[in-house]
PDB file of N, CA and C in Angstrom:
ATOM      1  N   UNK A   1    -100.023-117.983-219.748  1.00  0.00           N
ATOM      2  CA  UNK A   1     -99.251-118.878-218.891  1.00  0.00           C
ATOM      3  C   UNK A   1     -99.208-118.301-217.481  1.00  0.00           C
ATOM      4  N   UNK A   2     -99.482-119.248-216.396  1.00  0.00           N
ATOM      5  CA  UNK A   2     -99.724-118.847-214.816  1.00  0.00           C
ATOM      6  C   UNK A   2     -98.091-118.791-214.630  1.00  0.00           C
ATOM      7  N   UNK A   3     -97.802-117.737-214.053  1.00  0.00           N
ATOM      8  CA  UNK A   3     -96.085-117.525-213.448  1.00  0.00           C
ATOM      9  C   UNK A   3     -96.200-117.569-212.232  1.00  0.00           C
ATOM     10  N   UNK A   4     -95.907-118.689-211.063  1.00  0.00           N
ATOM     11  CA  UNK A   4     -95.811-118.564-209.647  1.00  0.00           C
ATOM     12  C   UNK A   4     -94.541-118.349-209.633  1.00  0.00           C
ATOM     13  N   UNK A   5     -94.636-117.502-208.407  1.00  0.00           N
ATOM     14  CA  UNK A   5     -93.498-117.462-207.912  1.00  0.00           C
ATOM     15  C   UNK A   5     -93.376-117.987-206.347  1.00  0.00           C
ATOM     16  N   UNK A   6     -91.883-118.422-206.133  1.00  0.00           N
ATOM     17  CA  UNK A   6     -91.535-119.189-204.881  1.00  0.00           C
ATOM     18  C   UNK A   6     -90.178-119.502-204.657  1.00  0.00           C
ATOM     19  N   UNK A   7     -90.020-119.514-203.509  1.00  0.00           N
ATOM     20  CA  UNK A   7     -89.025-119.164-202.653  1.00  0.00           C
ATOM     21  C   UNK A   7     -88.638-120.582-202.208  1.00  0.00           C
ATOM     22  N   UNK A   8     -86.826-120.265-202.164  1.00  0.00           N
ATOM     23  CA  UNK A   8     -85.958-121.260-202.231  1.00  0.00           C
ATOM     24  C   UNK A   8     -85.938-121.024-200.408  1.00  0.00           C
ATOM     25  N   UNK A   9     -85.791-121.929-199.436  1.00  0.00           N
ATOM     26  CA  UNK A   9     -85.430-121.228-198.719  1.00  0.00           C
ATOM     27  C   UNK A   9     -83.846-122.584-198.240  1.00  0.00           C
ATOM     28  N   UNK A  10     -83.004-121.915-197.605  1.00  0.00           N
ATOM     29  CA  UNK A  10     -81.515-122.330-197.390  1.00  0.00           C
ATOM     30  C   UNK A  10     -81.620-123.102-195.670  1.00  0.00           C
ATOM     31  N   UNK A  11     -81.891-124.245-195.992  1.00  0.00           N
ATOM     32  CA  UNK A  11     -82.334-125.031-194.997  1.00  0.00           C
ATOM     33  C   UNK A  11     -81.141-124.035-193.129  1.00  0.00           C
ATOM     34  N   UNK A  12     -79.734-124.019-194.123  1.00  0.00           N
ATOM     35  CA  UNK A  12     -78.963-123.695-193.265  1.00  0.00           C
ATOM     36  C   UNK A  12     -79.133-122.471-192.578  1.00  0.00           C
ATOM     37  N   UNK A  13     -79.959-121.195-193.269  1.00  0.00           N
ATOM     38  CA  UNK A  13     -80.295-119.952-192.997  1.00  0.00           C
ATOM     39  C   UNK A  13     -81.345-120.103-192.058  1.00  0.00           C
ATOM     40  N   UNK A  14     -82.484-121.095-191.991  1.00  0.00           N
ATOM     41  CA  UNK A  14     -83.629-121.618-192.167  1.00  0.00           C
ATOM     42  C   UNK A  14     -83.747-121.624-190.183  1.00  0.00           C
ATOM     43  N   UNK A  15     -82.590-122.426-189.873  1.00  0.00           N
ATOM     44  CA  UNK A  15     -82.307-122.687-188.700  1.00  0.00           C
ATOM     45  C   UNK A  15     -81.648-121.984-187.735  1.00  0.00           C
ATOM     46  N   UNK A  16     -81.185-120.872-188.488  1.00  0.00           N
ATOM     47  CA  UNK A  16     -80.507-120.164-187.725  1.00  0.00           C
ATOM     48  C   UNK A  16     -81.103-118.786-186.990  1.00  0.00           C
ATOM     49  N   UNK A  17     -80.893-118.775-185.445  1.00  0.00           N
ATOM     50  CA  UNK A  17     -81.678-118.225-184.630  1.00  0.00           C
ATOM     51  C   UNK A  17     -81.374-117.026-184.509  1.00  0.00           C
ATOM     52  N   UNK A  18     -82.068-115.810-184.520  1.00  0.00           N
ATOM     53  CA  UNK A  18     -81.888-114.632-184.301  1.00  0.00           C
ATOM     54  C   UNK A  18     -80.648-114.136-183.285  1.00  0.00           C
ATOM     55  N   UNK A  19     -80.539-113.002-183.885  1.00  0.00           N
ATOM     56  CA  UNK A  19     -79.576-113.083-182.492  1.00  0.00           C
ATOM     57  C   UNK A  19     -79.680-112.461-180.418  1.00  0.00           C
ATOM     58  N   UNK A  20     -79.870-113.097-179.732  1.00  0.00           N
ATOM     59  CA  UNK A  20     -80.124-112.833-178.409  1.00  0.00           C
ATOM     60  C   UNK A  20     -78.988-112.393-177.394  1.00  0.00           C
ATOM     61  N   UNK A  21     -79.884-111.539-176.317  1.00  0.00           N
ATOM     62  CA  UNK A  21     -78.919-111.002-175.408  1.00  0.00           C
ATOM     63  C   UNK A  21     -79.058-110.441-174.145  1.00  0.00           C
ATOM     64  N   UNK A  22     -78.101-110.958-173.842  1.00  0.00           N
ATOM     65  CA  UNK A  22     -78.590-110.562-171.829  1.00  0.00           C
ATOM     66  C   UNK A  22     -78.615-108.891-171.258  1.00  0.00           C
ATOM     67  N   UNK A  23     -79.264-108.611-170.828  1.00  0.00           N
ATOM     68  CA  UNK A  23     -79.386-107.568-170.198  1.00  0.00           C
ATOM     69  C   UNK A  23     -79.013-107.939-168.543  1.00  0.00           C
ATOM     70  N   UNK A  24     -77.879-107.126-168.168  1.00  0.00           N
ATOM     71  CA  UNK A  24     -77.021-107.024-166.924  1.00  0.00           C
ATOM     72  C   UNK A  24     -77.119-105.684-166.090  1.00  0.00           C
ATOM     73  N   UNK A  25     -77.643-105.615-164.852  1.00  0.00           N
ATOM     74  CA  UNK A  25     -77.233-104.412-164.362  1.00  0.00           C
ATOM     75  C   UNK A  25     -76.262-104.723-162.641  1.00  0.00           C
ATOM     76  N   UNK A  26     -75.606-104.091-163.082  1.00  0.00           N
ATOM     77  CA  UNK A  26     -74.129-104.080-162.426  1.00  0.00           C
ATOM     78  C   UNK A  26     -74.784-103.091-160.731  1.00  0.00           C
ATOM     79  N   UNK A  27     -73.959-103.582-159.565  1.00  0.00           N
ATOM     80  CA  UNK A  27     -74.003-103.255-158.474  1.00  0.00           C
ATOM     81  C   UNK A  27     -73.316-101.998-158.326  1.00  0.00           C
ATOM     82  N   UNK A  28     -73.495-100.649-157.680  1.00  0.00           N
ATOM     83  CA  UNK A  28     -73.180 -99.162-157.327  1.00  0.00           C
ATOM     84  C   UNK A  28     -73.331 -99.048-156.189  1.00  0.00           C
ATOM     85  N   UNK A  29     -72.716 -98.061-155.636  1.00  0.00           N
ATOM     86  CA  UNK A  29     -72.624 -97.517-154.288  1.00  0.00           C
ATOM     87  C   UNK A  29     -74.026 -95.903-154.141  1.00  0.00           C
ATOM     88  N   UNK A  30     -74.250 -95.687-155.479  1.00  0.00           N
ATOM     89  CA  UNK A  30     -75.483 -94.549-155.642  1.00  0.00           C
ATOM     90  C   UNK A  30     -77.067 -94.417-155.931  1.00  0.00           C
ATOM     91  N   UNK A  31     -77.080 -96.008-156.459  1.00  0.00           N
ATOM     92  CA  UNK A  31     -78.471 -95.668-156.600  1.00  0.00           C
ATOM     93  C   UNK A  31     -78.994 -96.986-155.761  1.00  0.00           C
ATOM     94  N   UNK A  32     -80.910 -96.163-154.863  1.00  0.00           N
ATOM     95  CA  UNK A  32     -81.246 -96.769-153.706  1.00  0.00           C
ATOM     96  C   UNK A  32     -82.019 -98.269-154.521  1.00  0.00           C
ATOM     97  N   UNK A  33     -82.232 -98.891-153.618  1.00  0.00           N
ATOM     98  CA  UNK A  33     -83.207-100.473-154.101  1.00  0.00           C
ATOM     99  C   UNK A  33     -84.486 -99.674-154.645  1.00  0.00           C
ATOM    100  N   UNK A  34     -85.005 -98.937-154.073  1.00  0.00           N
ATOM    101  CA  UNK A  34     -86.385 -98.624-154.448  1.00  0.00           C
ATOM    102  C   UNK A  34     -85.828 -97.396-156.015  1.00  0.00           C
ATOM    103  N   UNK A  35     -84.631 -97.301-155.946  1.00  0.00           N
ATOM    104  CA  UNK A  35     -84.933 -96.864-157.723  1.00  0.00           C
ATOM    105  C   UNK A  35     -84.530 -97.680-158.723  1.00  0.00           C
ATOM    106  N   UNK A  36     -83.620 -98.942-158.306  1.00  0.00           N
ATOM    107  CA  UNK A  36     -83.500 -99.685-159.140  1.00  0.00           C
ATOM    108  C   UNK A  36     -84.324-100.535-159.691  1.00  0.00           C
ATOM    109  N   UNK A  37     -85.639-101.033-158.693  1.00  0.00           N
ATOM    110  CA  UNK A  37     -86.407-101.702-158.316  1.00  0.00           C
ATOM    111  C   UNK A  37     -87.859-101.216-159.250  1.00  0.00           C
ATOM    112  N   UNK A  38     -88.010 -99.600-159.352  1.00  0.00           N
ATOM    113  CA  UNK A  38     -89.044 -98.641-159.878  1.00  0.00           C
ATOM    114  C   UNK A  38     -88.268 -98.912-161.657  1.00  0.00           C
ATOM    115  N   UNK A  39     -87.004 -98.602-161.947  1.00  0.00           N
ATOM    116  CA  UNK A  39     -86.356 -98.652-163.244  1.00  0.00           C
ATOM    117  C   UNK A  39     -86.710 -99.618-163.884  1.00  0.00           C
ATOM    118  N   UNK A  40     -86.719-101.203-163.319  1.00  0.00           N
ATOM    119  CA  UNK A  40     -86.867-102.358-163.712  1.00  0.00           C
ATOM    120  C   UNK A  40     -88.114-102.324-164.150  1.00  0.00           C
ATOM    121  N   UNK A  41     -89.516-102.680-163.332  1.00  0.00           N
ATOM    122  CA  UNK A  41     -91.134-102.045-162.765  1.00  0.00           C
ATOM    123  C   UNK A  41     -91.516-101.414-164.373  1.00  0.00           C
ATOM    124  N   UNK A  42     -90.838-100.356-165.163  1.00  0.00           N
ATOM    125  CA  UNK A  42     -90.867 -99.704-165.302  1.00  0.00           C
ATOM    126  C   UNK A  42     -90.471 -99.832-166.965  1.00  0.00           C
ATOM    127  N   UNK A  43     -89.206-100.416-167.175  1.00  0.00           N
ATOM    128  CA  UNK A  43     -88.421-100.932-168.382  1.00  0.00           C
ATOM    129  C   UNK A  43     -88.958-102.036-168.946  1.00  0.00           C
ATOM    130  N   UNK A  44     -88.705-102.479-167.785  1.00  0.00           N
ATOM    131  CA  UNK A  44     -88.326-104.064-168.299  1.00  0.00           C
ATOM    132  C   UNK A  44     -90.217-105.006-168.577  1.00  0.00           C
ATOM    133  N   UNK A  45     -90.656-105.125-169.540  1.00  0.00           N
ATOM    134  CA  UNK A  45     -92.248-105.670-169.918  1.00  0.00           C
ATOM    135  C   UNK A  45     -92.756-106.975-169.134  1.00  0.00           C
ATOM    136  N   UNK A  46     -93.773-106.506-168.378  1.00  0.00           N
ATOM    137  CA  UNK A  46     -94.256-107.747-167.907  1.00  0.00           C
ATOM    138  C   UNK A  46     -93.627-108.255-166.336  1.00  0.00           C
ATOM    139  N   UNK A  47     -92.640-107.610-166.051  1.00  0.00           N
ATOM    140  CA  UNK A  47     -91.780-107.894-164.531  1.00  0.00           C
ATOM    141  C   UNK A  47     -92.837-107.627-163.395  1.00  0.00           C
ATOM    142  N   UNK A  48     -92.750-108.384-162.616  1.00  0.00           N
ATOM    143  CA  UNK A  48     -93.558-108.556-161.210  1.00  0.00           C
ATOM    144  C   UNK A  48     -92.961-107.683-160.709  1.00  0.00           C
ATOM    145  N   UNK A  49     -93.388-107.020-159.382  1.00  0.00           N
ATOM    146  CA  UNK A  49     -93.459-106.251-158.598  1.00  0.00           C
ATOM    147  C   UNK A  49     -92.312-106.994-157.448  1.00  0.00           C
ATOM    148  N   UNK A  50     -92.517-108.585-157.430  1.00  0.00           N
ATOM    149  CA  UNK A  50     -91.632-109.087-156.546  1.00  0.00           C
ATOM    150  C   UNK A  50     -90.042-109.724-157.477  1.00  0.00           C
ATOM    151  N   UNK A  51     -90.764-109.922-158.608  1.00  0.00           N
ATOM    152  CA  UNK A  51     -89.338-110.305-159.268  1.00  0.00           C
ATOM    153  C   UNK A  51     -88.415-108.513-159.532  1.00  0.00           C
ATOM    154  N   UNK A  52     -88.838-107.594-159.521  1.00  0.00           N
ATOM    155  CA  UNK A  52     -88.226-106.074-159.809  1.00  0.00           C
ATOM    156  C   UNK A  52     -87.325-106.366-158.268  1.00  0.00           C
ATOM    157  N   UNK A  53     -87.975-106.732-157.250  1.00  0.00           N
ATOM    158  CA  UNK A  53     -87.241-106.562-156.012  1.00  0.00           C
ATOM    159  C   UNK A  53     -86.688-107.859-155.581  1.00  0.00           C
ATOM    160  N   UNK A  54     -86.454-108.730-156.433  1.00  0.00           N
ATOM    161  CA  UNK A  54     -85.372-110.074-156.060  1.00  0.00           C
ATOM    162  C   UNK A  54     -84.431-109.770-156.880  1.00  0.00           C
ATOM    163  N   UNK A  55     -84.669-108.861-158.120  1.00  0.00           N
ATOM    164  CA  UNK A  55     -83.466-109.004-158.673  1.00  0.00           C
ATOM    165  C   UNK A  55     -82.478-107.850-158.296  1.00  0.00           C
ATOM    166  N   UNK A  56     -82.875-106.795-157.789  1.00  0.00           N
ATOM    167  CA  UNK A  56     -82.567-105.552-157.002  1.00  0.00           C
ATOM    168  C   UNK A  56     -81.712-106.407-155.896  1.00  0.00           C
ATOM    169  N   UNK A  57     -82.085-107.142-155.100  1.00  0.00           N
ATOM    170  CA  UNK A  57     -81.720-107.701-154.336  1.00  0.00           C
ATOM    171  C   UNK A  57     -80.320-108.178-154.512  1.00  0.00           C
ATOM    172  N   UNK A  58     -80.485-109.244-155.663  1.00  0.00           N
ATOM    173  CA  UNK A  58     -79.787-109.694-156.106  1.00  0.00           C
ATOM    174  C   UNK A  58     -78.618-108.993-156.480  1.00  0.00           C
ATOM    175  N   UNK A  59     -78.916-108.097-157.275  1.00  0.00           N
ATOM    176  CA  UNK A  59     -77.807-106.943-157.764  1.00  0.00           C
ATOM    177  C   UNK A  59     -77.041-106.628-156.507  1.00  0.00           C
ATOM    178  N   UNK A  60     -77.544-106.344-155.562  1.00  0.00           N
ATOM    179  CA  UNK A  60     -76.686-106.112-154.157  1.00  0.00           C
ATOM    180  C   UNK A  60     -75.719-107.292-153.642  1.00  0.00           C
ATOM    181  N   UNK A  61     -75.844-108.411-153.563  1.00  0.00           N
ATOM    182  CA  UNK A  61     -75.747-109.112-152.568  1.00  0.00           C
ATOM    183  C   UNK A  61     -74.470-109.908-153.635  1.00  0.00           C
ATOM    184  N   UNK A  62     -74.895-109.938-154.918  1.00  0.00           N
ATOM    185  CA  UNK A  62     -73.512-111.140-155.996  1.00  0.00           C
ATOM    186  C   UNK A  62     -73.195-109.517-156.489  1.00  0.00           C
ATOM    187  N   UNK A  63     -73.722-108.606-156.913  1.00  0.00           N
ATOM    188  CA  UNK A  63     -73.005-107.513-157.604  1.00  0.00           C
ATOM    189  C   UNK A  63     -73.703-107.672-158.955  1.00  0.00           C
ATOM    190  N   UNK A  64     -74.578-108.422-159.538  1.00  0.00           N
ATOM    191  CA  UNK A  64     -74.786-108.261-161.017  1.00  0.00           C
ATOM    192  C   UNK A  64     -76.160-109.018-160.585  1.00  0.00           C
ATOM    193  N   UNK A  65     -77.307-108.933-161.754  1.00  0.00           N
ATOM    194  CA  UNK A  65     -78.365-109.667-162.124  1.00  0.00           C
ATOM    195  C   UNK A  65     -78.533-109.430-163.824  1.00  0.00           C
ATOM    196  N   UNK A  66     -79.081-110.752-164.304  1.00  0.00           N
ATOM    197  CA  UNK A  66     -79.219-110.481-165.443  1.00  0.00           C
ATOM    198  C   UNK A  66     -80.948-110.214-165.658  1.00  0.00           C
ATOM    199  N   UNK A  67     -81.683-109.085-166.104  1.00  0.00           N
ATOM    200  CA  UNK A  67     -82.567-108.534-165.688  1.00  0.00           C
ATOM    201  C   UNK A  67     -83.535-108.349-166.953  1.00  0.00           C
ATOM    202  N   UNK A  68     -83.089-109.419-167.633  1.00  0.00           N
ATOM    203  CA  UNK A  68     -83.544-109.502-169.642  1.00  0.00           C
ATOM    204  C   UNK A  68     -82.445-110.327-170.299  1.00  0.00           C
ATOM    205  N   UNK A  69     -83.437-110.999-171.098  1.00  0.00           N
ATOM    206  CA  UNK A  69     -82.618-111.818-171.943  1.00  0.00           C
ATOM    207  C   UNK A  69     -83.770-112.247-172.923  1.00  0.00           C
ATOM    208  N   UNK A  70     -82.819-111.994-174.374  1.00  0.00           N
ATOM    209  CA  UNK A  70     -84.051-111.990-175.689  1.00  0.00           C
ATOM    210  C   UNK A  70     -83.071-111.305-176.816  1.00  0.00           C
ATOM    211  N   UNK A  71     -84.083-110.897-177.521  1.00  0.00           N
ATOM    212  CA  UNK A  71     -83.864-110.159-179.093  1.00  0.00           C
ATOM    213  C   UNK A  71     -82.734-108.972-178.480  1.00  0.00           C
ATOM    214  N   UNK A  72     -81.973-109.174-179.488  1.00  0.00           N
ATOM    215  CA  UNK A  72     -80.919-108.207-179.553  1.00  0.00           C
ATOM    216  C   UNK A  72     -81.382-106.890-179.470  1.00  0.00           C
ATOM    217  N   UNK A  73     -82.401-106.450-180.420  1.00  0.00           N
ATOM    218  CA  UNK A  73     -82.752-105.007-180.757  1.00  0.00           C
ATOM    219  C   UNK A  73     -83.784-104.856-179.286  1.00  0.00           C
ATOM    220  N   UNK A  74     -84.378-105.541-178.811  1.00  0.00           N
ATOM    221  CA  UNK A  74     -84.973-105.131-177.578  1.00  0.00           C
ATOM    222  C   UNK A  74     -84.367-105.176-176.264  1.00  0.00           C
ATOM    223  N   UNK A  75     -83.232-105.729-176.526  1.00  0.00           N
ATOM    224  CA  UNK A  75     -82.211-105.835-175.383  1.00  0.00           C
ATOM    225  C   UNK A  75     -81.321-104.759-175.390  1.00  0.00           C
ATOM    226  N   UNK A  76     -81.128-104.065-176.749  1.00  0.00           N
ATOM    227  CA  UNK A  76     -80.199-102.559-176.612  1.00  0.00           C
ATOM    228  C   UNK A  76     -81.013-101.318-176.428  1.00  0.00           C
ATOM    229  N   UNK A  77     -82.562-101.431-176.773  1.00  0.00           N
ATOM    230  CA  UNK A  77     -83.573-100.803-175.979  1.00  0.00           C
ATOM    231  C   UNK A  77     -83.424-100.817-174.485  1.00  0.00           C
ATOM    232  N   UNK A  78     -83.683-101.689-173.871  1.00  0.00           N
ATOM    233  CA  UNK A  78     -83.749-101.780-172.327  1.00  0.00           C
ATOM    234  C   UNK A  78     -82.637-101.599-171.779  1.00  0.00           C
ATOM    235  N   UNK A  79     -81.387-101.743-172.355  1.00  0.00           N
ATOM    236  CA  UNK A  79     -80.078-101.306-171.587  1.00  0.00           C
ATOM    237  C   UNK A  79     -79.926-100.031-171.830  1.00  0.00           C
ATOM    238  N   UNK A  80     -80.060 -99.301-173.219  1.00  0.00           N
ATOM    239  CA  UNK A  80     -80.050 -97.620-173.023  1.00  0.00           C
ATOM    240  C   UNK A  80     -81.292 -97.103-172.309  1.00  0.00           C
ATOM    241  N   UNK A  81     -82.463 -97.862-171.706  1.00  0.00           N
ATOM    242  CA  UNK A  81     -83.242 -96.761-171.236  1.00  0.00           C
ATOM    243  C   UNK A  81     -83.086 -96.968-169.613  1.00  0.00           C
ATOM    244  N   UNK A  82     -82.798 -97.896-168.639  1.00  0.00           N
ATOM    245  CA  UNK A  82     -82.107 -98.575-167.835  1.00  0.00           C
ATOM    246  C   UNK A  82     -80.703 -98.038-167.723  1.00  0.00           C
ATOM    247  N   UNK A  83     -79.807 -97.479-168.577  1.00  0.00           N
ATOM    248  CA  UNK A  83     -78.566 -96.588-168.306  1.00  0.00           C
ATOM    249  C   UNK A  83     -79.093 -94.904-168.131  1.00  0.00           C
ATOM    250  N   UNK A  84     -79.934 -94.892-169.001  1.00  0.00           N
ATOM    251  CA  UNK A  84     -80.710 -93.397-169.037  1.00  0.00           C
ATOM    252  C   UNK A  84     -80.936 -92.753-167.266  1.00  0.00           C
ATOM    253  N   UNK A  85     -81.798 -94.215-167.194  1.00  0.00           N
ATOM    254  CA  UNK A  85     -82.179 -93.922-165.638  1.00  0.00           C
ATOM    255  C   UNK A  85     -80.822 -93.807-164.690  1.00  0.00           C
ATOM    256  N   UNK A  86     -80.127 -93.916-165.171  1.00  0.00           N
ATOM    257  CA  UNK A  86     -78.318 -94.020-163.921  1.00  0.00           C
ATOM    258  C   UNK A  86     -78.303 -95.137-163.488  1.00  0.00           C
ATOM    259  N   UNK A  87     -78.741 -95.976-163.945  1.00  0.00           N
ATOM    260  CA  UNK A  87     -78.179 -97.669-163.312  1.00  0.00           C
ATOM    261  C   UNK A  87     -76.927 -98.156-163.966  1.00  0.00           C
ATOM    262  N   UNK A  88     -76.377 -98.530-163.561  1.00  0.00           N
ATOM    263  CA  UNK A  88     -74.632 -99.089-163.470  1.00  0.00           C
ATOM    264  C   UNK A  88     -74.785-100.806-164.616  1.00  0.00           C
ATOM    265  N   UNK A  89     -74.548-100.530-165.995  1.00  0.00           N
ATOM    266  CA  UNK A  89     -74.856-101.351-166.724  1.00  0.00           C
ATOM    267  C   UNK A  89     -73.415-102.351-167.180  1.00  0.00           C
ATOM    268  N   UNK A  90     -73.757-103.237-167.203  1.00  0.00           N
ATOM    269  CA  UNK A  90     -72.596-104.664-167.882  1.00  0.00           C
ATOM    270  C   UNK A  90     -73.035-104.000-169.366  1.00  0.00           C
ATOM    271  N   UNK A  91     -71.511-104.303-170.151  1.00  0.00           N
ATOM    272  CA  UNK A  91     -72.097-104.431-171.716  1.00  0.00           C
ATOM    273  C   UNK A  91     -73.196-105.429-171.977  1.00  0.00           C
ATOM    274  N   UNK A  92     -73.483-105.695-172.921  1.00  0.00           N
ATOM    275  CA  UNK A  92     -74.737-106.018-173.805  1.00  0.00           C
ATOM    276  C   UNK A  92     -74.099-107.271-173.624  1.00  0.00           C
ATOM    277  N   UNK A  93     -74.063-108.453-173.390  1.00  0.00           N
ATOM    278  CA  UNK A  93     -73.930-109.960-173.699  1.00  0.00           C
ATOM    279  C   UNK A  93     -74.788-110.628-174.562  1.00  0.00           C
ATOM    280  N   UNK A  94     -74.220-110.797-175.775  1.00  0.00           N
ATOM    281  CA  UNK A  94     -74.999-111.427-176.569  1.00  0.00           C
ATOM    282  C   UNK A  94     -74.696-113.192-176.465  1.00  0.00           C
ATOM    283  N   UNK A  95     -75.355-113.820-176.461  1.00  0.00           N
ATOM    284  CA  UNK A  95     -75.830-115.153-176.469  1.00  0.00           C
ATOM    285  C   UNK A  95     -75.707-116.137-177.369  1.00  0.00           C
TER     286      UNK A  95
END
């Protein structure tokens, strides 16, 4: 006798989206544009050279940018290695 096996799956589980989260780095009086700017460059996957320095910018001018937003576990990656560097971090905002 052939035994398949197969999976129930819970329509309600089915739909439900991982969990996501913003990455924030908060405005300081210590660290320069060109290291926040190199940190980002650097961390953060795939960031332009001009988006590293709008959001640097940014961080100056409102006090916060959100500088990532995604998977939880890659978002508490980039905020401890981004705090590592001495950048002035918002908690983790999850989504």
């Amino acid at each position: 006798m052939f035994n398949s096996l197969s999976t129930v799956i819970d329509p309600k589980k089915s739909k439900a989206k991982y969990p996501e989260a913003r990455v924030i780095v908060l405005d300081d009086n210590f660290n320069t544009f060109q290291h926040v700017a190199n940190c980002l460059l650097t961390i953060i996957p795939s960031i332009s050279e001009k988006r590293a320095w709008d959001l640097t910018i940014k961080v100056d001018k409102t006090g916060s940018a959100e500088v990532w937003r995604g998977n939880l576990e890659q978002a508490e990656l980039y905020h401890e290695q981004l705090l590592s560097k001495g950048l002035t971090m918002a908690p983790i905002e999850k989504t």
